[in-house]
C-alpha atoms as a PDB file:
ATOM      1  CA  UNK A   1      89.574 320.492 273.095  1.00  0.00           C
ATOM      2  CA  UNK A   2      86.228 320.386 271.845  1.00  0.00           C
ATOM      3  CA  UNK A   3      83.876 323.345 271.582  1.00  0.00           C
ATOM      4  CA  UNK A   4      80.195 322.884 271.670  1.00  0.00           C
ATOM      5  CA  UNK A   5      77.972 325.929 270.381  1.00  0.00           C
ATOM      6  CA  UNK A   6      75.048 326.835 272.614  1.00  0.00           C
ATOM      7  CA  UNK A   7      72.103 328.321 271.112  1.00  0.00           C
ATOM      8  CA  UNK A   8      69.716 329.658 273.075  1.00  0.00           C
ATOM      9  CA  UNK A   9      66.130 330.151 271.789  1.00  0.00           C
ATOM     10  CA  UNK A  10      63.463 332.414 272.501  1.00  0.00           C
ATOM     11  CA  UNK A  11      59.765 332.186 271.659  1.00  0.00           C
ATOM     12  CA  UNK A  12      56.861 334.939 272.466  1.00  0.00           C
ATOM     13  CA  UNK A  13      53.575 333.856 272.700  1.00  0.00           C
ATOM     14  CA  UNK A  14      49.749 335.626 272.354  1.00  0.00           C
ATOM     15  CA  UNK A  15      47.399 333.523 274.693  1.00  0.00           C
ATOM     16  CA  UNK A  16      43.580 334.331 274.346  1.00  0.00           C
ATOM     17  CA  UNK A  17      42.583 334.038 278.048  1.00  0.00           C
ATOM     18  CA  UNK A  18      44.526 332.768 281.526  1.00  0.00           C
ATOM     19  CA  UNK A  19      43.240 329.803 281.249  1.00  0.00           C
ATOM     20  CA  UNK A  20      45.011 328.686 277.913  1.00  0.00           C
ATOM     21  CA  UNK A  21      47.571 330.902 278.886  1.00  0.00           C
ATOM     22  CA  UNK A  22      48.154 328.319 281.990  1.00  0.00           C
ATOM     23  CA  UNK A  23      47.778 325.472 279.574  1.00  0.00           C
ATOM     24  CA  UNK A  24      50.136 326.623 277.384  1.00  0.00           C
ATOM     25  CA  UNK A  25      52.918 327.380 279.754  1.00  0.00           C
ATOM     26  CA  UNK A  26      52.495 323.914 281.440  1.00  0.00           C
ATOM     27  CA  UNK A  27      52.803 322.369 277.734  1.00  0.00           C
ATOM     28  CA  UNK A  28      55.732 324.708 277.263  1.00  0.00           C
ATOM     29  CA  UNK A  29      57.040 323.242 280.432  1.00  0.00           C
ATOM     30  CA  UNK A  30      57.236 319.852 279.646  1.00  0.00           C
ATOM     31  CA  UNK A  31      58.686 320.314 275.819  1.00  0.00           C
ATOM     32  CA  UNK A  32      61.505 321.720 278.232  1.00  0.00           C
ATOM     33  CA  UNK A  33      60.944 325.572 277.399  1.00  0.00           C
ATOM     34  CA  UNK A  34      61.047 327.933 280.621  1.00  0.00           C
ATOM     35  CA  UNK A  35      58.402 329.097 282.188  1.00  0.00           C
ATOM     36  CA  UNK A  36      57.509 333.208 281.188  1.00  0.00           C
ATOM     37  CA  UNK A  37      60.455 335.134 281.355  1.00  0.00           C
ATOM     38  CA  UNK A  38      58.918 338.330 281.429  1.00  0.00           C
ATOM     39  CA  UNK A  39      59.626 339.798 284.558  1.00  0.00           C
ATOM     40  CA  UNK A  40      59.189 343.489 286.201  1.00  0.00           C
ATOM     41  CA  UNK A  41      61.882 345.162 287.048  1.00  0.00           C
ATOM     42  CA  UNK A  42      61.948 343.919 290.667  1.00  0.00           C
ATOM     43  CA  UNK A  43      61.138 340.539 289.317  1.00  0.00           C
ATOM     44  CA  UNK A  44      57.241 339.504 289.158  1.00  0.00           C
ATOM     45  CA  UNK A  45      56.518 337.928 286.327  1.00  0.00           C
ATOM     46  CA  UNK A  46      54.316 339.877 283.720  1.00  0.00           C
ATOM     47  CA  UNK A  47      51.551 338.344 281.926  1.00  0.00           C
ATOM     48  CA  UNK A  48      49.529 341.585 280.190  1.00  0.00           C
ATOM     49  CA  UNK A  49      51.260 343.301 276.971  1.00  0.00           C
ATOM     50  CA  UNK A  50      49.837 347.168 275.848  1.00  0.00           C
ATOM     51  CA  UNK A  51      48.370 346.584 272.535  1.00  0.00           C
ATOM     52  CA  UNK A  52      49.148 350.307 270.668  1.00  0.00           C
ATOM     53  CA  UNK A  53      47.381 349.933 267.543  1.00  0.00           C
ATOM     54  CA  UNK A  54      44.752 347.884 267.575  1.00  0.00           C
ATOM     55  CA  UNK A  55      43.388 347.739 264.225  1.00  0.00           C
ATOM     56  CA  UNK A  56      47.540 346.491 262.951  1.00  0.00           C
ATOM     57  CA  UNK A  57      47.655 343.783 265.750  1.00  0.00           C
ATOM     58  CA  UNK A  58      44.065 342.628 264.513  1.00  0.00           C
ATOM     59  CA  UNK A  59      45.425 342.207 261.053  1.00  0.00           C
ATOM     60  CA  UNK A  60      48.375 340.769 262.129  1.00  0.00           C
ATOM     61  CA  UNK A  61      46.560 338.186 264.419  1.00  0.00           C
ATOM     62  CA  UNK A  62      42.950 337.938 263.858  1.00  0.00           C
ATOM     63  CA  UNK A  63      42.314 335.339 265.788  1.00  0.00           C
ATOM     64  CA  UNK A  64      43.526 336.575 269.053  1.00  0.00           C
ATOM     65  CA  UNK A  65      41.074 337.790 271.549  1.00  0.00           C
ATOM     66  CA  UNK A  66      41.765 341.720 272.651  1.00  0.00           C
ATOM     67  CA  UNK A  67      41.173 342.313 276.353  1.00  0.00           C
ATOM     68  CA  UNK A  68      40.035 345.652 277.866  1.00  0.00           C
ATOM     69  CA  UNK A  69      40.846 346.840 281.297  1.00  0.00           C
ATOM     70  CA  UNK A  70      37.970 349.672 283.366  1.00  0.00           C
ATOM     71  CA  UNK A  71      38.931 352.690 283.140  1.00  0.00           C
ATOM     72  CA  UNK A  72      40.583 353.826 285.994  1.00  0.00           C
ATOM     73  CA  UNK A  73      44.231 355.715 286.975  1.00  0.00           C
ATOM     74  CA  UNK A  74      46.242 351.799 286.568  1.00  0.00           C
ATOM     75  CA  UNK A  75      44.127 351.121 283.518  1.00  0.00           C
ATOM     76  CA  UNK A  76      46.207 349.275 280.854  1.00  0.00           C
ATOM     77  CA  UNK A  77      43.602 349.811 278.426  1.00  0.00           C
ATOM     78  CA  UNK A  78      43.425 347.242 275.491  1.00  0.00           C
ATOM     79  CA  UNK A  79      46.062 344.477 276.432  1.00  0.00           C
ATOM     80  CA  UNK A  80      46.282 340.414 275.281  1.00  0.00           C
ATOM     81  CA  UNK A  81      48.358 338.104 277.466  1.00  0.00           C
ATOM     82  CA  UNK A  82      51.634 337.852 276.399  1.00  0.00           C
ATOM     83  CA  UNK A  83      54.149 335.537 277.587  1.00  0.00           C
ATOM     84  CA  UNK A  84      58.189 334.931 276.451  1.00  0.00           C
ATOM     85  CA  UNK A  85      60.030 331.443 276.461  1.00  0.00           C
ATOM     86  CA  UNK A  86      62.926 330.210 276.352  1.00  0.00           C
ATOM     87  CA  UNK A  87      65.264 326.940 275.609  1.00  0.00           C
ATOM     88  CA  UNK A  88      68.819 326.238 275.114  1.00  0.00           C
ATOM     89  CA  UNK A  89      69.772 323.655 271.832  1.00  0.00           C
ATOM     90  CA  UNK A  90      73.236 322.470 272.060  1.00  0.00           C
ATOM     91  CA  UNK A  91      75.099 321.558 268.847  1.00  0.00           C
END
């Protein structure tokens, strides 16, 4: 009997706007990682991620552009797009 290990691996990734968020995911795509995995609880994908503290994410990532929603009752207020990955590795 032989018995392969299957590691599965998960990336998260901060995209400065749609559009290289897009990019990204088709690059992502064709390296053979999954398309986002970040799904709602009745399944549509989710693209925005809360940022808390602002000034600790900045320091964290400085290069990242922070995204502000209107104000408004379904305001997410400051937010980057976030996006998770995944890929199995046999070995």
């Amino acid at each position: 009997m032989i018995i392969k290990e299957e590691v599965k691996k998960v990336i998260h990734v901060v995209h400065n706007s749609t559009i290289e968020m897009m990019e990204t995911i088709e690059n992502l795509k064709k390296e053979e990682w999954s398309d986002n995995t970040r799904v709602s609880v009745v399944g549509i994908s989710l693209f925005k991620k809360t940022i808390d503290d602002v000034e600790e994410f900045q320091k964290k990532y400085p290069n990242v552009t922070i995204h502000e929603d209107r104000p408004g009752y379904l305001s997410m207020g400051k937010y980057v797009y976030y996006t998770t990955h995944e890929r199995d590795f046999f070995e």
